[in-house]
Structure formats: structure tokens, C-alpha cells
C-alpha atoms as a PDB file:
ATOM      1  CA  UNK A   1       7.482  19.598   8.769  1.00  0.00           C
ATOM      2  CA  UNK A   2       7.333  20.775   4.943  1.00  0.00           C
ATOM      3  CA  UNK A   3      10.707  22.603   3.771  1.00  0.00           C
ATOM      4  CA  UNK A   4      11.463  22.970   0.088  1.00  0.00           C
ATOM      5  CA  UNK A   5      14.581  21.512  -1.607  1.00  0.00           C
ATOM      6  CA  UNK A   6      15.963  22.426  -4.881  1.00  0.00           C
ATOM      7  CA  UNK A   7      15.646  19.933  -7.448  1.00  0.00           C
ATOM      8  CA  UNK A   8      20.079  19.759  -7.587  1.00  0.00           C
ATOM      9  CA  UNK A   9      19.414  18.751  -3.775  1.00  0.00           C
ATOM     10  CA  UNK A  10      17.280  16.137  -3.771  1.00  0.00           C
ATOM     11  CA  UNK A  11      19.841  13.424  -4.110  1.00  0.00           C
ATOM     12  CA  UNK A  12      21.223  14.864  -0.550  1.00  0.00           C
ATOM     13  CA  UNK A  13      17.903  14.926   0.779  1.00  0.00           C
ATOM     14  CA  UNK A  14      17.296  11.096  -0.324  1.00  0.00           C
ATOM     15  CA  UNK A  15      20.706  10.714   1.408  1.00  0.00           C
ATOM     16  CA  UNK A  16      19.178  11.500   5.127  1.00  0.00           C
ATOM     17  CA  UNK A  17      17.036   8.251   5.051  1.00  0.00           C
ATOM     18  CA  UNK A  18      17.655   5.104   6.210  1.00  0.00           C
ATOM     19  CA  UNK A  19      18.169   2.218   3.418  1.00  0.00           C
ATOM     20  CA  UNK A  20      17.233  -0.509   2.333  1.00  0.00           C
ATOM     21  CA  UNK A  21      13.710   0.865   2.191  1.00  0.00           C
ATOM     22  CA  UNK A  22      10.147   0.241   0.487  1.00  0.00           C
ATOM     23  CA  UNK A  23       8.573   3.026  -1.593  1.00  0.00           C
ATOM     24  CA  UNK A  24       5.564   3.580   0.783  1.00  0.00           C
ATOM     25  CA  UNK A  25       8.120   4.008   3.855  1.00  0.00           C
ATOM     26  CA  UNK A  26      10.096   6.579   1.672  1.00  0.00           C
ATOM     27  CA  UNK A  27       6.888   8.257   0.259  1.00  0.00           C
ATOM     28  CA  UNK A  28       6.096   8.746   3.887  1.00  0.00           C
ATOM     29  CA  UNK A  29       9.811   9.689   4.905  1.00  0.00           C
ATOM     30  CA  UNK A  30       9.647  12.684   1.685  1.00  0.00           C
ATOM     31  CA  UNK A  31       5.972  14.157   2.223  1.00  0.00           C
ATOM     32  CA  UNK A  32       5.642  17.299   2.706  1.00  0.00           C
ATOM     33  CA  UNK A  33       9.252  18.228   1.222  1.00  0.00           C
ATOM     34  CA  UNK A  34       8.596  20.603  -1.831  1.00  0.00           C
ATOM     35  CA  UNK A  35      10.978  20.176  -4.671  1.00  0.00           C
ATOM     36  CA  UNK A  36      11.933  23.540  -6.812  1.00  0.00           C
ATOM     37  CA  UNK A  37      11.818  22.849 -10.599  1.00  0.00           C
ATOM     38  CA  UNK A  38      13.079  25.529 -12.947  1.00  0.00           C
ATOM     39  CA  UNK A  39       9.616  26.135 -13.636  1.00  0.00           C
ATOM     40  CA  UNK A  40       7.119  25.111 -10.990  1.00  0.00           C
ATOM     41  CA  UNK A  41       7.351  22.955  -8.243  1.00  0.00           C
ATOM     42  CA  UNK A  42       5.966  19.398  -6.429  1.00  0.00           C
ATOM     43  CA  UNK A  43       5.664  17.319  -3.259  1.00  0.00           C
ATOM     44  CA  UNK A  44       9.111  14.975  -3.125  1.00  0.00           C
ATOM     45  CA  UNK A  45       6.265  12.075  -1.396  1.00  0.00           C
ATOM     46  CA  UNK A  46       4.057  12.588  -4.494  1.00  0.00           C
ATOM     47  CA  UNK A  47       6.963  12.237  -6.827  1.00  0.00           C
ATOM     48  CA  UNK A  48       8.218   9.184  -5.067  1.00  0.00           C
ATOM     49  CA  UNK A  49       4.642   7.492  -5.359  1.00  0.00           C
ATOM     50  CA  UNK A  50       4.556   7.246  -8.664  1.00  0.00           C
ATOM     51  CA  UNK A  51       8.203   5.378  -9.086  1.00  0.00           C
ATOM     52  CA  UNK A  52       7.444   1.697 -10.412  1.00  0.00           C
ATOM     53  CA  UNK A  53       9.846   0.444  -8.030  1.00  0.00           C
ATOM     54  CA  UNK A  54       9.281  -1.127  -4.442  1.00  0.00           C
ATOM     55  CA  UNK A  55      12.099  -1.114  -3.089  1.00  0.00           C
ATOM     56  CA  UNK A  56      15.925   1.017  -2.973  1.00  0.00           C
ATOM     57  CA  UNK A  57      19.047  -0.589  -1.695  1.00  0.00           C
ATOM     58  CA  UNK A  58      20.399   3.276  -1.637  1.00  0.00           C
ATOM     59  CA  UNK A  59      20.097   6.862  -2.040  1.00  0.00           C
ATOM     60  CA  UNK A  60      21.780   6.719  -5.391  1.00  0.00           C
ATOM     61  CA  UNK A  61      19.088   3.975  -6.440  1.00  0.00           C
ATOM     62  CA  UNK A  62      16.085   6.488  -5.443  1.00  0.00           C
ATOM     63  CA  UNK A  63      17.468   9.333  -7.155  1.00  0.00           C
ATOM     64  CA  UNK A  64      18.330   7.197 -10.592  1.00  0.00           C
ATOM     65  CA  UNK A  65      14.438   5.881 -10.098  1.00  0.00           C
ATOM     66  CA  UNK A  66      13.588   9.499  -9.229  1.00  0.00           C
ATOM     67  CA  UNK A  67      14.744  11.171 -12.123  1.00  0.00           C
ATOM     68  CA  UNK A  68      12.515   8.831 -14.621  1.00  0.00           C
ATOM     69  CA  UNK A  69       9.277  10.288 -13.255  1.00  0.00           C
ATOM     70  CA  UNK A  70      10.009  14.336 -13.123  1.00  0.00           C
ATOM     71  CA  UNK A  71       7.545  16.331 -14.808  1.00  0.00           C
ATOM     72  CA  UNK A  72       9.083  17.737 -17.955  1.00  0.00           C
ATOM     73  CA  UNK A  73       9.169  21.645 -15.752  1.00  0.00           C
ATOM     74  CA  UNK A  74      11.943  20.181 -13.555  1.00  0.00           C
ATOM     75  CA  UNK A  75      14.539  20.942 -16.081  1.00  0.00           C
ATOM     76  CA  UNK A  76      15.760  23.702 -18.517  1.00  0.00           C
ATOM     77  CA  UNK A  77      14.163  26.685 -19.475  1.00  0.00           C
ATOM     78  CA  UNK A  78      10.131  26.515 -19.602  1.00  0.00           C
ATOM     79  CA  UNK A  79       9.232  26.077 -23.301  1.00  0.00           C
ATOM     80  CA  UNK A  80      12.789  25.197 -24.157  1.00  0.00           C
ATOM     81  CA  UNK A  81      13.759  23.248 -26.650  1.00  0.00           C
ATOM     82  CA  UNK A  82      15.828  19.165 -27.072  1.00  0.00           C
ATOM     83  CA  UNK A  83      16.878  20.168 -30.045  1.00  0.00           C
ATOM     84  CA  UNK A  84      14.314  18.103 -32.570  1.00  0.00           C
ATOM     85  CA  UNK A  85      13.492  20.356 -34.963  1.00  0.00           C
END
């Protein structure tokens, strides 16, 4: 079943699995979920994949691993600025 999730929701999301799990099982679990980015969008599953990291103890460990691989469109304003100058 796909649904989409916005991206301040995906922690709750993460929260309706099961844990301890494996990456592959949560890949699986996620697929088909569609994540809503300020600017653009992506596949929860897909975005899960490419975590370094085979296993989570919890939802909060997913999410922290999670947030290291978003695209740069999942925050802020598209073209905006860090603040380097």
C-alpha cells in the first residue's frame, strides 16, 4: 500500500515497526511510503537502503541514521542558503 508521509512524520512512521530490526527487513517494512520534502519527494524504502547501518535497536536510532542520508531538497527553502557566504 503506498501512502505519503511528510518528512516531520517520518519519525512516527518509523515508530509503527517492530524493533530490533535489520535494514533489509525495514527497507521492506518502508517501501512504497513516499516522503514529502520541502522541495521534491522520495520512497522512505529507498532512503532506508542507502543507511550504512544494519541494524536499529529503535525508532529513534532509524530516524538519527535516517536523517544522515536525506537529499539536500528535504529541508529549507529550494536554493536556500547555510549561511557560507
Amino acid at each position: 500500500m503506498t501512502h505519503e508521509v511528510h518528512l516531520s512524520r517520518v519519525e512516527g512512521e518509523l515508530r509503527e515497526r517492530s524493533y530490533p530490526t535489520s535494514r533489509e527487513t525495514l527497507v521492506d517494512e518502508c517501501a512504497g511510503t513516499t516522503v514529502l520534502f520541502a522541495d521534491g519527494d522520495a520512497d522512505l524504502g529507498d532512503l532506508v537502503a542507502e543507511i550504512d547501518q544494519p541494524r536499529f535497536e529503535s525508532a529513534e536510532d532509524a530516524f538519527t541514521a535516517l536523517q544522515n542520508v536525506l537529499p539536500v531538497e528535504a529541508v529549507g527553502e529550494p536554493g536556500q542558503s547555510d549561511g557560507d557566504a
